[in-house]
PDB file of N, CA and C in Angstrom:
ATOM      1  N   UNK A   1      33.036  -6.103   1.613  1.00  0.00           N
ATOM      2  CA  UNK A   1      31.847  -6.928   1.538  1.00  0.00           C
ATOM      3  C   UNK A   1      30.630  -6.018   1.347  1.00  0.00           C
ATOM      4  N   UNK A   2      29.673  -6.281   0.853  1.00  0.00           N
ATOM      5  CA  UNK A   2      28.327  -5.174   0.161  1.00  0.00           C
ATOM      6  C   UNK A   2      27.494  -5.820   1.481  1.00  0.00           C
ATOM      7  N   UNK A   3      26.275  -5.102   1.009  1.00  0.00           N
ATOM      8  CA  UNK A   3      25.399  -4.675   2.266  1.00  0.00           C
ATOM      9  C   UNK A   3      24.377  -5.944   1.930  1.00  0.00           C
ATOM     10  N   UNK A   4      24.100  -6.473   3.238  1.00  0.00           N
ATOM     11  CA  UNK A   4      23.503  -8.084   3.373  1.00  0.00           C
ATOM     12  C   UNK A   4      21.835  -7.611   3.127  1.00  0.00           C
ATOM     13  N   UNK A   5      21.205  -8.404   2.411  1.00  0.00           N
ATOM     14  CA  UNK A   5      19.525  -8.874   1.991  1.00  0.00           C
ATOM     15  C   UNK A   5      18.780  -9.440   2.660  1.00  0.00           C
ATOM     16  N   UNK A   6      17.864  -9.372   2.994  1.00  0.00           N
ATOM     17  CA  UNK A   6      17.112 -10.509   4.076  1.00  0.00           C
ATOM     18  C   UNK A   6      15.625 -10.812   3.121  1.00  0.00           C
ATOM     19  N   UNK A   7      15.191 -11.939   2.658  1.00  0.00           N
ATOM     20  CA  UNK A   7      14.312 -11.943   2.356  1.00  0.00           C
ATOM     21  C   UNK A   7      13.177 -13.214   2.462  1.00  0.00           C
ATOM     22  N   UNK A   8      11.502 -12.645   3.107  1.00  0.00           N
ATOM     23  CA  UNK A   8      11.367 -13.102   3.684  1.00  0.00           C
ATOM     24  C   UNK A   8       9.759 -14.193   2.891  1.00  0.00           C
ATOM     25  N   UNK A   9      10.345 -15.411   2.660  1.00  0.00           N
ATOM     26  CA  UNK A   9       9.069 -16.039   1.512  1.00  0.00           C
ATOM     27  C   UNK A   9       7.914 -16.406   2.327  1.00  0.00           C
ATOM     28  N   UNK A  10       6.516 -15.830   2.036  1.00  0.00           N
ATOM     29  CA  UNK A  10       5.703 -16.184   2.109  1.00  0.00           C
ATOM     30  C   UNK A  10       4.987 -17.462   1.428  1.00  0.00           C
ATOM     31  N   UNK A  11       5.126 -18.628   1.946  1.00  0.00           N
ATOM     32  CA  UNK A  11       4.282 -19.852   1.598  1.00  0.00           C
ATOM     33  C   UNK A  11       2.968 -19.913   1.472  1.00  0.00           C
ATOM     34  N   UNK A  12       2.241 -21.125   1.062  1.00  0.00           N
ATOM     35  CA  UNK A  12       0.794 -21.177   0.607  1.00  0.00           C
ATOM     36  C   UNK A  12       0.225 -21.339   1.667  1.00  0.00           C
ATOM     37  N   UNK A  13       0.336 -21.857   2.707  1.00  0.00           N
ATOM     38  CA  UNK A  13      -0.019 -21.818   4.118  1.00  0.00           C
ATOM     39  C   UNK A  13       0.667 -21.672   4.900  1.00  0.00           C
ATOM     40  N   UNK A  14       1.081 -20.448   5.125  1.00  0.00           N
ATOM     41  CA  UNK A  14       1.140 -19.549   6.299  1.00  0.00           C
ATOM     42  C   UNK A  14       0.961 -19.695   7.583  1.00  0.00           C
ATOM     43  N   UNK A  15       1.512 -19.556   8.208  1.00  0.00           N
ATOM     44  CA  UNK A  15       1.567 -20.322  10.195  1.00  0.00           C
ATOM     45  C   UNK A  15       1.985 -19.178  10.793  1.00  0.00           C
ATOM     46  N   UNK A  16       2.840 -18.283  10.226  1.00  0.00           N
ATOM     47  CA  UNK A  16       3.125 -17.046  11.121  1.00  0.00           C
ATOM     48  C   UNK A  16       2.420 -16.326  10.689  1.00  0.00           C
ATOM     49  N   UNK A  17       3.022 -14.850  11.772  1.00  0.00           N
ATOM     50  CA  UNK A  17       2.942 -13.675  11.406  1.00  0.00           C
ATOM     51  C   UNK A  17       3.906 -12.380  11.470  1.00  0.00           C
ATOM     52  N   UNK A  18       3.480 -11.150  11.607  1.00  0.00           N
ATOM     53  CA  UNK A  18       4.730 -10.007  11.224  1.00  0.00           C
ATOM     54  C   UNK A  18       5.084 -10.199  13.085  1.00  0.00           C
ATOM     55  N   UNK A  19       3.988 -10.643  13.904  1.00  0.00           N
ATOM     56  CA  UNK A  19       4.590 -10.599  15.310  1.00  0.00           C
ATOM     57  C   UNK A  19       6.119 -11.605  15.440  1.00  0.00           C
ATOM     58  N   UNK A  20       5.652 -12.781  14.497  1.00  0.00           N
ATOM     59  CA  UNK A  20       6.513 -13.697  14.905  1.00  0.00           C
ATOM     60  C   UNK A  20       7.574 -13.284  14.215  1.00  0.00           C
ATOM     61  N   UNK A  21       7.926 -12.462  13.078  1.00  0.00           N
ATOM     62  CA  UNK A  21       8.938 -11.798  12.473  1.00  0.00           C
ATOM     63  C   UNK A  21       9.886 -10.837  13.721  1.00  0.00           C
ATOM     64  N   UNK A  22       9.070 -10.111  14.410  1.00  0.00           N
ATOM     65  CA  UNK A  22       9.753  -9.257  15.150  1.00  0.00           C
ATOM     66  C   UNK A  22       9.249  -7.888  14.601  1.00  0.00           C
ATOM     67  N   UNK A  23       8.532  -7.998  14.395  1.00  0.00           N
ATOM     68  CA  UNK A  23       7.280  -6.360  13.764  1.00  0.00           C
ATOM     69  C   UNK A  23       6.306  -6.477  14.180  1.00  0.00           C
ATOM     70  N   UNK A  24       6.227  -5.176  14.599  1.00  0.00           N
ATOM     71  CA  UNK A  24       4.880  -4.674  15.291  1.00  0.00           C
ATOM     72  C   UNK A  24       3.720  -4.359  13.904  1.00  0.00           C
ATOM     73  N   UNK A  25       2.387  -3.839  14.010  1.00  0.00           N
ATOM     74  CA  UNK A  25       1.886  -2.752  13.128  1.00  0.00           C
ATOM     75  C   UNK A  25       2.086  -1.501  13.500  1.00  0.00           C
ATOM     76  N   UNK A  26       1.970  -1.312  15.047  1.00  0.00           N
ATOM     77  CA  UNK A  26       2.347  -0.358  15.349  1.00  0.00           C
ATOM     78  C   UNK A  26       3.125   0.488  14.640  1.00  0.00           C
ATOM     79  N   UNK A  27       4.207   0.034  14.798  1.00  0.00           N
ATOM     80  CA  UNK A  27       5.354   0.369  13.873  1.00  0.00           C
ATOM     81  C   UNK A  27       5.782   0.653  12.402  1.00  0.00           C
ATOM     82  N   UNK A  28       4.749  -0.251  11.743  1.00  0.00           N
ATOM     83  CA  UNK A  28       4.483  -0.008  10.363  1.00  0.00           C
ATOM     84  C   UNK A  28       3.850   1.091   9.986  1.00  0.00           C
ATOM     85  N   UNK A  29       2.912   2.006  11.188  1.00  0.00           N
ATOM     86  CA  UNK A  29       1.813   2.974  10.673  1.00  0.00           C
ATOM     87  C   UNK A  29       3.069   4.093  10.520  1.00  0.00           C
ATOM     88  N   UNK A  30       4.469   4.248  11.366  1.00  0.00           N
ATOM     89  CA  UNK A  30       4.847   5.476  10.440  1.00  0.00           C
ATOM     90  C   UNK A  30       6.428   5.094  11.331  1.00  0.00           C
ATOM     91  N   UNK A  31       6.842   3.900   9.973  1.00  0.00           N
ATOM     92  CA  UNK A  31       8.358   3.609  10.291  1.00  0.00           C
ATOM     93  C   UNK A  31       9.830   4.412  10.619  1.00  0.00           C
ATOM     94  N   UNK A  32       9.425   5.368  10.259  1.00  0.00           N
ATOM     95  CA  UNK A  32      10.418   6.421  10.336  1.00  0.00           C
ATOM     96  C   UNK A  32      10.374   6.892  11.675  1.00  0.00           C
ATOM     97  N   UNK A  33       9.669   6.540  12.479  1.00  0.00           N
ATOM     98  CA  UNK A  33       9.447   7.153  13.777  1.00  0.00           C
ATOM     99  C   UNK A  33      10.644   6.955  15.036  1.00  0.00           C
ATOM    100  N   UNK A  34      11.838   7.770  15.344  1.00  0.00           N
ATOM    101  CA  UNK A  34      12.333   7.270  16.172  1.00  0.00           C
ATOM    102  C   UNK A  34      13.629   6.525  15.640  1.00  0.00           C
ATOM    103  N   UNK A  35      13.292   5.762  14.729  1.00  0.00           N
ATOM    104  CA  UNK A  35      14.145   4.619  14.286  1.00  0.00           C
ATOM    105  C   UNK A  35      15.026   4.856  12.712  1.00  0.00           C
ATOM    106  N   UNK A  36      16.140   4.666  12.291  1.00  0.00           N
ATOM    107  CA  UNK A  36      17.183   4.320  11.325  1.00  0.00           C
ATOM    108  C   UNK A  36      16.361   3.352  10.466  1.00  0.00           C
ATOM    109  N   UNK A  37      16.438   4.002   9.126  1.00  0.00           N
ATOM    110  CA  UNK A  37      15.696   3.078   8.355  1.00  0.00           C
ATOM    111  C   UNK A  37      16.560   1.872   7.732  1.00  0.00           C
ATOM    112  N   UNK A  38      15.863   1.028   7.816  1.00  0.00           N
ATOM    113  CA  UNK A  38      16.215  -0.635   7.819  1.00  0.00           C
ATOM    114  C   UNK A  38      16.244  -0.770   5.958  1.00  0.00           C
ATOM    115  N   UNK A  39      17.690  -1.497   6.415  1.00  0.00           N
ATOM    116  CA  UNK A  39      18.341  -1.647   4.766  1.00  0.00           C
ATOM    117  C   UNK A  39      18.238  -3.134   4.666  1.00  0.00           C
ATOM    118  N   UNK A  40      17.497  -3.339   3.209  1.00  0.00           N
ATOM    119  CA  UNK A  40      17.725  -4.795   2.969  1.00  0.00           C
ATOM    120  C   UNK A  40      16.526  -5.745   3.316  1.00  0.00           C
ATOM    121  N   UNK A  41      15.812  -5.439   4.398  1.00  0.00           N
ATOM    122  CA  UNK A  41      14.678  -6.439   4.560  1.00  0.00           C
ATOM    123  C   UNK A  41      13.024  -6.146   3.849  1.00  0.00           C
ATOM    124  N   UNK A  42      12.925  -7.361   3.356  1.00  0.00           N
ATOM    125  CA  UNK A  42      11.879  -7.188   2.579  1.00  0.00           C
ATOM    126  C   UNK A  42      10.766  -8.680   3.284  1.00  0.00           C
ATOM    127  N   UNK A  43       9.667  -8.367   2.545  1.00  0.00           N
ATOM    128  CA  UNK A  43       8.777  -8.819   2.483  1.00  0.00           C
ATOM    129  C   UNK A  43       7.986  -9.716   1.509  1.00  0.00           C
ATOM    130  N   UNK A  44       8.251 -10.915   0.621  1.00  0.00           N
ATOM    131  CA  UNK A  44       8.044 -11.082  -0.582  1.00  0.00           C
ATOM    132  C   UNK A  44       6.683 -11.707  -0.375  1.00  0.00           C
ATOM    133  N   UNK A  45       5.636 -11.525  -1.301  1.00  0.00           N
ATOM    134  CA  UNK A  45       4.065 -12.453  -1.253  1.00  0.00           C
ATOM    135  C   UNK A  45       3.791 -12.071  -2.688  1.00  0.00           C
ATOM    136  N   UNK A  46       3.843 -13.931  -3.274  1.00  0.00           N
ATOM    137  CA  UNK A  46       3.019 -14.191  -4.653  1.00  0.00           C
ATOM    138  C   UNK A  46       4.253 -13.675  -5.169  1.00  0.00           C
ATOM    139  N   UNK A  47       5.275 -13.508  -5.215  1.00  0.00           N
ATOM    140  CA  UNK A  47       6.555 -13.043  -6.364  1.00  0.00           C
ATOM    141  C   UNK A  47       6.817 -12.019  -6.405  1.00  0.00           C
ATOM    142  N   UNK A  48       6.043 -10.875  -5.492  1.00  0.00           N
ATOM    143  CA  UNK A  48       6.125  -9.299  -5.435  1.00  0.00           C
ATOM    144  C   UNK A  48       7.157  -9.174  -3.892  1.00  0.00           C
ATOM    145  N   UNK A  49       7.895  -8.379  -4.213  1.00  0.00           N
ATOM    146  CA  UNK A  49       8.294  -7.857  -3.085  1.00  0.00           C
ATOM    147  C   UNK A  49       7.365  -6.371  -1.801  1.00  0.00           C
ATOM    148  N   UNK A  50       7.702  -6.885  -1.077  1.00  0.00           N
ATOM    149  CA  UNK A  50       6.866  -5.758  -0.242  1.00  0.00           C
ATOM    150  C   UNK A  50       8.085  -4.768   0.552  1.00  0.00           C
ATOM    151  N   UNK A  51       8.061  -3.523   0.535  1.00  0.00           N
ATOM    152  CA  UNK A  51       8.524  -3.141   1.520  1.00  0.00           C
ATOM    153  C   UNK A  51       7.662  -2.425   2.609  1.00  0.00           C
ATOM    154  N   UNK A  52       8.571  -1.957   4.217  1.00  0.00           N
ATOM    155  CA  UNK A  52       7.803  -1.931   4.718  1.00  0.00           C
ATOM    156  C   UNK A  52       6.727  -0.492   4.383  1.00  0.00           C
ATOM    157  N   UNK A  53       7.482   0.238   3.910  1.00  0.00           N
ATOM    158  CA  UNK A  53       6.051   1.410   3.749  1.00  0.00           C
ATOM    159  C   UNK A  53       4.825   1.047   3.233  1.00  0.00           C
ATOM    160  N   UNK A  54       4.830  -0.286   2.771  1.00  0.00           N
ATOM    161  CA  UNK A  54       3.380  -0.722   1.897  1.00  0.00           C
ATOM    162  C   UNK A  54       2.760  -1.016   2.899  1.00  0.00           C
ATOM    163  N   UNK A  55       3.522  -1.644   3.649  1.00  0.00           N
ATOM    164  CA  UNK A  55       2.662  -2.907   4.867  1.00  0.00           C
ATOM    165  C   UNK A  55       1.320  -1.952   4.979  1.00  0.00           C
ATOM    166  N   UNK A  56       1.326  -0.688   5.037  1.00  0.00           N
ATOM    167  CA  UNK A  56      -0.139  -0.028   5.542  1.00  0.00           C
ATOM    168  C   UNK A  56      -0.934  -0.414   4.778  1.00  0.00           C
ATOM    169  N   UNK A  57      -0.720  -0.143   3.963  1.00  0.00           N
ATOM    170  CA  UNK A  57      -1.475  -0.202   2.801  1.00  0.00           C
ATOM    171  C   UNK A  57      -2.559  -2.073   2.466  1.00  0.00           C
ATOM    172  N   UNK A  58      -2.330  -2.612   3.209  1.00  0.00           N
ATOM    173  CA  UNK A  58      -2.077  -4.516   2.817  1.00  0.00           C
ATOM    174  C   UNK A  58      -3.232  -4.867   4.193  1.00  0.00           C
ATOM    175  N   UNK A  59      -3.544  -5.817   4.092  1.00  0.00           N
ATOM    176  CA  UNK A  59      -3.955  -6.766   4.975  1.00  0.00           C
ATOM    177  C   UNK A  59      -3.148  -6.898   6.046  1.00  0.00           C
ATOM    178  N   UNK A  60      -3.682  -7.249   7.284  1.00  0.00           N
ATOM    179  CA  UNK A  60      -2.280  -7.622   8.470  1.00  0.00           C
ATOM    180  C   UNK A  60      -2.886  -9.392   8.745  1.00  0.00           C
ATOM    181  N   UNK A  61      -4.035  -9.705   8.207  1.00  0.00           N
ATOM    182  CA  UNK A  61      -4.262 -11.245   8.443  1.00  0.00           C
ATOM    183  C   UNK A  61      -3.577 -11.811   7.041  1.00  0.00           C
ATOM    184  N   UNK A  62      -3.607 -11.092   5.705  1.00  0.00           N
ATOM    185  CA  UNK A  62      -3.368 -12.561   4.388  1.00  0.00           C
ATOM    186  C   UNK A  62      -2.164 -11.527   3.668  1.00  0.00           C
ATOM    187  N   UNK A  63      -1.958 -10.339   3.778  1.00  0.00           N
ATOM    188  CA  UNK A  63      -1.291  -9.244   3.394  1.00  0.00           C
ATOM    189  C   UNK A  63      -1.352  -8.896   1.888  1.00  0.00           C
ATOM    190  N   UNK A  64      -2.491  -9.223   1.610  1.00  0.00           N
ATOM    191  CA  UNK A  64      -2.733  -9.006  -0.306  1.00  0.00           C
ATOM    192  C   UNK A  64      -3.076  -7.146   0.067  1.00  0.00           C
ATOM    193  N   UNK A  65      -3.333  -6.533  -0.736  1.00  0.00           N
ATOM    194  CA  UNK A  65      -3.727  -5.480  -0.645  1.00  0.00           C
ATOM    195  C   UNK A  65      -4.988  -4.487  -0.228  1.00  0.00           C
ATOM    196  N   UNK A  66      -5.532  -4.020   0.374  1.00  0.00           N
ATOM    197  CA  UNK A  66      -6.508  -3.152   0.643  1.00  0.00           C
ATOM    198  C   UNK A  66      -7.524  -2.976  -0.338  1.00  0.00           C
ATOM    199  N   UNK A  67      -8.930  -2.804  -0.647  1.00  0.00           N
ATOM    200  CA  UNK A  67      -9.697  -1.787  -0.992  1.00  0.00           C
ATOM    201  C   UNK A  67     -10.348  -1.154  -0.355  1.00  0.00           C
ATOM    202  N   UNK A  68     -11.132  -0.396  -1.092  1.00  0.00           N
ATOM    203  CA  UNK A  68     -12.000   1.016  -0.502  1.00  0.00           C
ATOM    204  C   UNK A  68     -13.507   0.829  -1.739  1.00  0.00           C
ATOM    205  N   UNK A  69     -14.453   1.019  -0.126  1.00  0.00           N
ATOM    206  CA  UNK A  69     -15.964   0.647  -0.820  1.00  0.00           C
ATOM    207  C   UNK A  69     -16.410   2.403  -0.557  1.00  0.00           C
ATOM    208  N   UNK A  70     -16.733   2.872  -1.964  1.00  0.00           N
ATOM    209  CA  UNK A  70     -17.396   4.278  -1.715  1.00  0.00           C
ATOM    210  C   UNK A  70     -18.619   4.107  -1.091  1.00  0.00           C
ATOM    211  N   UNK A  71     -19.165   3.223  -1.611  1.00  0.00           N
ATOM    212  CA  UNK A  71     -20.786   3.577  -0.798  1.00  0.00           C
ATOM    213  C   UNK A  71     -21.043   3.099   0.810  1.00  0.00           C
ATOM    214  N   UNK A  72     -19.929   3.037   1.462  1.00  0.00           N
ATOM    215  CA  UNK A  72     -20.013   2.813   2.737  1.00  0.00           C
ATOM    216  C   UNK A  72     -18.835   3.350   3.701  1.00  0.00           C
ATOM    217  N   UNK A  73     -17.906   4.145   2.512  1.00  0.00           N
ATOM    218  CA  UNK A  73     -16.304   4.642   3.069  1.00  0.00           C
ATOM    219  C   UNK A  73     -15.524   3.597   4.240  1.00  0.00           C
ATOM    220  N   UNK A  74     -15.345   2.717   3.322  1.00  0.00           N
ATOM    221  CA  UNK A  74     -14.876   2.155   4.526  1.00  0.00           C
ATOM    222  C   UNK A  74     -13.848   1.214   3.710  1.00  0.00           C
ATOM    223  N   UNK A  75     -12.868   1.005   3.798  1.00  0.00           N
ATOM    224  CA  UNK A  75     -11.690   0.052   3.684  1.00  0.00           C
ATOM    225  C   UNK A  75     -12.083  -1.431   3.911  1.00  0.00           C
ATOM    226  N   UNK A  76     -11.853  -2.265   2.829  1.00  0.00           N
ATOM    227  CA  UNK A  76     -11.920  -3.827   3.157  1.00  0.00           C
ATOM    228  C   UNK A  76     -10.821  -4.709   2.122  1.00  0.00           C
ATOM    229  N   UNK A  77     -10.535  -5.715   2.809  1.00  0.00           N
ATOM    230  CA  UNK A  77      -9.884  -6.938   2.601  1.00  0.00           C
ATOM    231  C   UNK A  77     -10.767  -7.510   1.327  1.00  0.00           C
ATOM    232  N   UNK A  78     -10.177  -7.534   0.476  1.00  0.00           N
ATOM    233  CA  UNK A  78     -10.900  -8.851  -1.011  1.00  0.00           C
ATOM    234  C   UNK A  78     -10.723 -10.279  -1.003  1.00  0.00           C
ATOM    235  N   UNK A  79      -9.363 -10.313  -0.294  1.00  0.00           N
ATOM    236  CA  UNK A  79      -9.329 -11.909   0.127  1.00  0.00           C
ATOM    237  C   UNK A  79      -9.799 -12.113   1.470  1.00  0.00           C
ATOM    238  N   UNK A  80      -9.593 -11.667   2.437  1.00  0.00           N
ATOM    239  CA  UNK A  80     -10.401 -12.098   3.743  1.00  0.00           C
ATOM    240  C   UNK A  80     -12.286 -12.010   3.405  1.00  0.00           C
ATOM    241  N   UNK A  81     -12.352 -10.876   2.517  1.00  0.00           N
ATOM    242  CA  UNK A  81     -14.056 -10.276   2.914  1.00  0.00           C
ATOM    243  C   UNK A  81     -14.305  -9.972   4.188  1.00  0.00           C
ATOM    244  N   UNK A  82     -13.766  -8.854   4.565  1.00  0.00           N
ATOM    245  CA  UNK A  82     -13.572  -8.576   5.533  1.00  0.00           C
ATOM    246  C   UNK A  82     -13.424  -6.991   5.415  1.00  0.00           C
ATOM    247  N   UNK A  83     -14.444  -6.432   6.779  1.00  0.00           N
ATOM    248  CA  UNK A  83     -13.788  -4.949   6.833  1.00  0.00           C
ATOM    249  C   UNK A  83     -12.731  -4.898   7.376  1.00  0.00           C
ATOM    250  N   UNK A  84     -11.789  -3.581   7.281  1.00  0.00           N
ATOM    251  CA  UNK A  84     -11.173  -3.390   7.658  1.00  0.00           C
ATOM    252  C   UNK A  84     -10.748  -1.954   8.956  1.00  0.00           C
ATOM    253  N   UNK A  85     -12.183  -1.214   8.862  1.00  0.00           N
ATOM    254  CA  UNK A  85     -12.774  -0.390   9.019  1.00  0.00           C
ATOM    255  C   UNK A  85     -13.812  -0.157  10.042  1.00  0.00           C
ATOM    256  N   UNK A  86     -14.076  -0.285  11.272  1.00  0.00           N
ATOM    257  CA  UNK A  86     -15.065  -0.467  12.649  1.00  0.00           C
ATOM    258  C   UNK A  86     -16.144   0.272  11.846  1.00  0.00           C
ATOM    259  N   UNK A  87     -17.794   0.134  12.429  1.00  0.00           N
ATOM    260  CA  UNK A  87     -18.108   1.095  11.854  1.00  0.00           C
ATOM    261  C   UNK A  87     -18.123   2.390  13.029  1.00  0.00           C
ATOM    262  N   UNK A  88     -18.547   3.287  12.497  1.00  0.00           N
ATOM    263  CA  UNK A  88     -18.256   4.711  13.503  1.00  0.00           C
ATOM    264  C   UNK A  88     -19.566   4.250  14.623  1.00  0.00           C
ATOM    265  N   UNK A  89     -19.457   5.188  15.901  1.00  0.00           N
ATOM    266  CA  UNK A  89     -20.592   5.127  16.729  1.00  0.00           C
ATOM    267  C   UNK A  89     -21.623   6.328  16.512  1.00  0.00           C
ATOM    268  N   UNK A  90     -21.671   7.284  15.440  1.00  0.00           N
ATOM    269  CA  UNK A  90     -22.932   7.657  15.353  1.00  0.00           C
ATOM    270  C   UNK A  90     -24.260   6.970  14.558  1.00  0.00           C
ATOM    271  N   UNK A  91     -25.190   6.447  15.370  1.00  0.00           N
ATOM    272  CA  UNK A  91     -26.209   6.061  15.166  1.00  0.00           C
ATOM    273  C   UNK A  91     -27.058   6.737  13.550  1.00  0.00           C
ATOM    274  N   UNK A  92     -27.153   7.571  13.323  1.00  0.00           N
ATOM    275  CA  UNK A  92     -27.575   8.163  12.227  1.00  0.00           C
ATOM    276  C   UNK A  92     -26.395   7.735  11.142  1.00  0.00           C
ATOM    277  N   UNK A  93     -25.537   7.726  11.201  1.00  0.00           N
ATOM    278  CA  UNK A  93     -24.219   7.620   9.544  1.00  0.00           C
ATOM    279  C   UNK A  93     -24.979   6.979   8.586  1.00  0.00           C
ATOM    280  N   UNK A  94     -24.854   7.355   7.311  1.00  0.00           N
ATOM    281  CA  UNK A  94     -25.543   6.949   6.286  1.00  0.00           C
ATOM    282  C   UNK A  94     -24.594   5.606   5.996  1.00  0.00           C
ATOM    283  N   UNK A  95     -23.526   6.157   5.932  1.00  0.00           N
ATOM    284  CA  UNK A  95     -22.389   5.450   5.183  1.00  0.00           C
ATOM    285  C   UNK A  95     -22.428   3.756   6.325  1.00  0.00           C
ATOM    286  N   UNK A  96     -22.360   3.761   7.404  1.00  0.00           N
ATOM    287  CA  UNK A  96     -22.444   2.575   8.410  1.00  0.00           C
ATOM    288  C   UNK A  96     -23.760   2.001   8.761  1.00  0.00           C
ATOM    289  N   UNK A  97     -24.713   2.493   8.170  1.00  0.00           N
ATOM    290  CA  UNK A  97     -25.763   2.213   8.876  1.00  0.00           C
ATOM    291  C   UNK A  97     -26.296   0.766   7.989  1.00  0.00           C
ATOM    292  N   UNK A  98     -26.314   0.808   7.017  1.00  0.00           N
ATOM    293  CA  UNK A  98     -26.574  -0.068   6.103  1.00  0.00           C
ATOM    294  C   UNK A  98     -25.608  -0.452   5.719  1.00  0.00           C
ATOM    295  N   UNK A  99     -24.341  -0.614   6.441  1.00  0.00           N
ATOM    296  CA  UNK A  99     -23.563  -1.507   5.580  1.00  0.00           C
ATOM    297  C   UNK A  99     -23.518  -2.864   6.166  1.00  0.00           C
ATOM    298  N   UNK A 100     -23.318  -3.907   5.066  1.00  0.00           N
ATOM    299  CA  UNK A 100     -23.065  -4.904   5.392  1.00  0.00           C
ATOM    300  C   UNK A 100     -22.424  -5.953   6.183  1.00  0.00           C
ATOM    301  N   UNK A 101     -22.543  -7.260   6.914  1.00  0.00           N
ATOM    302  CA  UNK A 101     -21.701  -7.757   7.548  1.00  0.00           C
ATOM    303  C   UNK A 101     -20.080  -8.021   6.761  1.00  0.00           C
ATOM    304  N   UNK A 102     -19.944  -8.484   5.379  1.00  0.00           N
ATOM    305  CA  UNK A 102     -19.471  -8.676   4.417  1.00  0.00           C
ATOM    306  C   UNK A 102     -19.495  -7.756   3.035  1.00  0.00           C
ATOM    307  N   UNK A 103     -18.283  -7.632   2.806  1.00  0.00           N
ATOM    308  CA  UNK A 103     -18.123  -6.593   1.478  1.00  0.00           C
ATOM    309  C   UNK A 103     -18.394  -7.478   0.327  1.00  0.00           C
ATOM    310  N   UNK A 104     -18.572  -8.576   0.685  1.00  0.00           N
ATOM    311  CA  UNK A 104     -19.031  -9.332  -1.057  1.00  0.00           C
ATOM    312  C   UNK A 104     -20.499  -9.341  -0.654  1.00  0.00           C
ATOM    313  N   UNK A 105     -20.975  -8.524   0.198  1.00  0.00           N
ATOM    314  CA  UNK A 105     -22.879  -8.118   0.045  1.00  0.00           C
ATOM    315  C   UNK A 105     -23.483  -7.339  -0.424  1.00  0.00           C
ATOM    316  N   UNK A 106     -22.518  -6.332  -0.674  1.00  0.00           N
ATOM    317  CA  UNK A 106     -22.756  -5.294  -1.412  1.00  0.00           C
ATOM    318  C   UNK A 106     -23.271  -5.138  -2.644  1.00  0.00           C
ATOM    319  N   UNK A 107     -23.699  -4.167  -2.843  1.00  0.00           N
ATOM    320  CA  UNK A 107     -24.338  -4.375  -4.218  1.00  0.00           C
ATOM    321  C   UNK A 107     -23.104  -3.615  -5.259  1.00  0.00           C
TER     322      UNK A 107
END
């Protein structure tokens, strides 16, 4: 018998999450840790498959993919509009100081 698939469809409205899967993020930041890498389970959203090394890379609220705003260094969500990114606690940072509540404020 060949080696079993698990695959997991993301719908248009969404009710779970990777908790309710049985995944941490924790765990996603560096899967290899500790653990036998996992054969077969995937992640599918919009017709793409995900595996888990991407998960970093993705959203953990809508799981579309990441960007990166140079003029504020900071990582954000395109479908949430959303940082992804705290800003730092030094008071002076150029890059945080003026940035926006929202990445669609930007100029």
């Amino acid at each position: 018998m060949g080696k079993k698939k698990v695959f997991y469809l993301d719908p248009d409205e969404r009710k779970w999450t990777m908790k309710d899967l049985g995944f941490s993020w924790e765990e996603m930041d560096d899967p290899e840790a500790g653990k036998k890498a996992i054969e077969g389970i995937f992640l599918m959203k919009n017709g793409k498959i995900r595996e888990l090394f991407e998960l970093p890379n993705h959203c953990k609220e809508c799981l579309d993919p990441l960007a990166y705003n140079d003029e504020h260094d900071s990582v954000y969500c395109p479908t949430c509009d959303e940082w992804r990114e705290t800003s730092c606690s030094d008071p002076n940072c150029e890059y945080c100081l003026a940035r926006p509540a929202k990445p669609s404020h930007c100029e």
